[in-house]
Protein backbone atom coordinates (compact mmCIF):
# COMPACT_ATOMS: atom_id res chain seq x y z
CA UNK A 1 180.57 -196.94 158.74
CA UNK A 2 180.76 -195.70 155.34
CA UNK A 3 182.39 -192.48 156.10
CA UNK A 4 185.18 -193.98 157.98
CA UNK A 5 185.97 -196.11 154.62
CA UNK A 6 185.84 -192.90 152.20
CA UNK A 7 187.92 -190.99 154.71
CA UNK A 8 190.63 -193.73 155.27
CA UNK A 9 190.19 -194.78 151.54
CA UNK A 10 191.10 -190.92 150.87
CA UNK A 11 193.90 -190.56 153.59
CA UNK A 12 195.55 -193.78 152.00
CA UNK A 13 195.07 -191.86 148.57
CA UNK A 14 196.65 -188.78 149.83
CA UNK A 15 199.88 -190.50 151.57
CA UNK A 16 200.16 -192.48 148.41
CA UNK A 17 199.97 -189.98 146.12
CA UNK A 18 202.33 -187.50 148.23
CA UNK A 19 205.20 -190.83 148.64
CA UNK A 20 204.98 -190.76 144.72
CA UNK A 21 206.24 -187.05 144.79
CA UNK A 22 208.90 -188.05 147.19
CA UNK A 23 210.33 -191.49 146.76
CA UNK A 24 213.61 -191.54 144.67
CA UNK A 25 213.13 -195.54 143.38
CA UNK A 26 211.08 -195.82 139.94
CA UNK A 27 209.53 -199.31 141.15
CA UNK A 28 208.55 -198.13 144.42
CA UNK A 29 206.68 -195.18 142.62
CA UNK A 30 205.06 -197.60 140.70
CA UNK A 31 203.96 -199.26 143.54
CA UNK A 32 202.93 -196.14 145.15
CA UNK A 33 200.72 -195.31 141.80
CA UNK A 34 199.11 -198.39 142.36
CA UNK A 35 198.02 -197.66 145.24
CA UNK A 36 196.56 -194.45 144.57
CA UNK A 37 194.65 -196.45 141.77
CA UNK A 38 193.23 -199.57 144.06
CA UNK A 39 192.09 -196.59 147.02
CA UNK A 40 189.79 -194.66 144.53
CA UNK A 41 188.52 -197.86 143.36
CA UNK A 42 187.53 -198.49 146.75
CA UNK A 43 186.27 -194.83 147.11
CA UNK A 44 183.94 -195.84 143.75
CA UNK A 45 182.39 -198.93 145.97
CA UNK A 46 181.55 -197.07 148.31
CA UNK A 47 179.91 -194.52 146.12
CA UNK A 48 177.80 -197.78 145.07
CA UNK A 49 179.57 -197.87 141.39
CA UNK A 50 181.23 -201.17 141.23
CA UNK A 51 181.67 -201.27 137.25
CA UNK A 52 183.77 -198.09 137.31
CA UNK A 53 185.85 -199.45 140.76
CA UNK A 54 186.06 -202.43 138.72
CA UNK A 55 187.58 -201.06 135.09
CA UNK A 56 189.91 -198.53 137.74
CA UNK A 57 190.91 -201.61 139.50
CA UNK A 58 191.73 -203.22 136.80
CA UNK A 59 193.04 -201.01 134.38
CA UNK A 60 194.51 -198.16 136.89
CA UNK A 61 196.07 -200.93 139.58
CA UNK A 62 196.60 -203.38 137.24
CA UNK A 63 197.27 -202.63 133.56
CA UNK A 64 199.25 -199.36 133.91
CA UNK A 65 201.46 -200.43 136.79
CA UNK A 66 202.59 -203.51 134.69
CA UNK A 67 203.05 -201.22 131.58
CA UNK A 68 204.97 -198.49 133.99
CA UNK A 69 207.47 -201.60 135.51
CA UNK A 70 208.06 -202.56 131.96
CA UNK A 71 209.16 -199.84 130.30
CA UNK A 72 211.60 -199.01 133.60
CA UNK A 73 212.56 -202.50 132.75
CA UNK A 74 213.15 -201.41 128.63
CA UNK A 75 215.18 -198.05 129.98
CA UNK A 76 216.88 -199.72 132.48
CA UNK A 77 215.85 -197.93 135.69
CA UNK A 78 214.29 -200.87 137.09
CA UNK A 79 217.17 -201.83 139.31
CA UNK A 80 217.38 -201.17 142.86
CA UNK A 81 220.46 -199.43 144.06
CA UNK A 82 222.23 -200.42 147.28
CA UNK A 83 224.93 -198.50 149.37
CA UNK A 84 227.16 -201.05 147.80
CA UNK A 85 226.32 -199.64 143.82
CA UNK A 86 227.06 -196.17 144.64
């Protein structure tokens, strides 16, 4: 049971991290990020080291993806454009 949640917990990690090298809207990258973030702090409970799944949660997921939406917010890329906007 355990290897089927580090190897879908590292599948998610590598899709994730792949659709941040490929998606063309900032706040869907940021999303994306996140994502990355919460799977390895699953991958850390499963290595039986909830503090450090715990700070990643928490500071990886949580902190840095509300400082990353933000600052698109502060440059103004934060917008989503439509067919409509081009």
């Amino acid at each position: 049971m355990l290897v089927w949640v580090v190897l879908i917990s590292v599948v998610v990690m590598l899709v994730a991290a792949v659709a941040v090298l490929f998606l063309k809207d900032f706040l869907a990258v940021t999303a994306a990020a996140s994502v990355v973030s919460l799977a390895l702090s699953v991958l850390f409970v499963a290595l039986q080291a909830p503090d450090v799944a715990l700070a990643e949660a928490a500071v990886g997921a949580g902190v840095s993806s509300v400082i990353f939406a933000l600052t698109l917010r502060r440059v103004g890329l934060w917008k989503l454009e439509t067919k409509k906007d081009k």
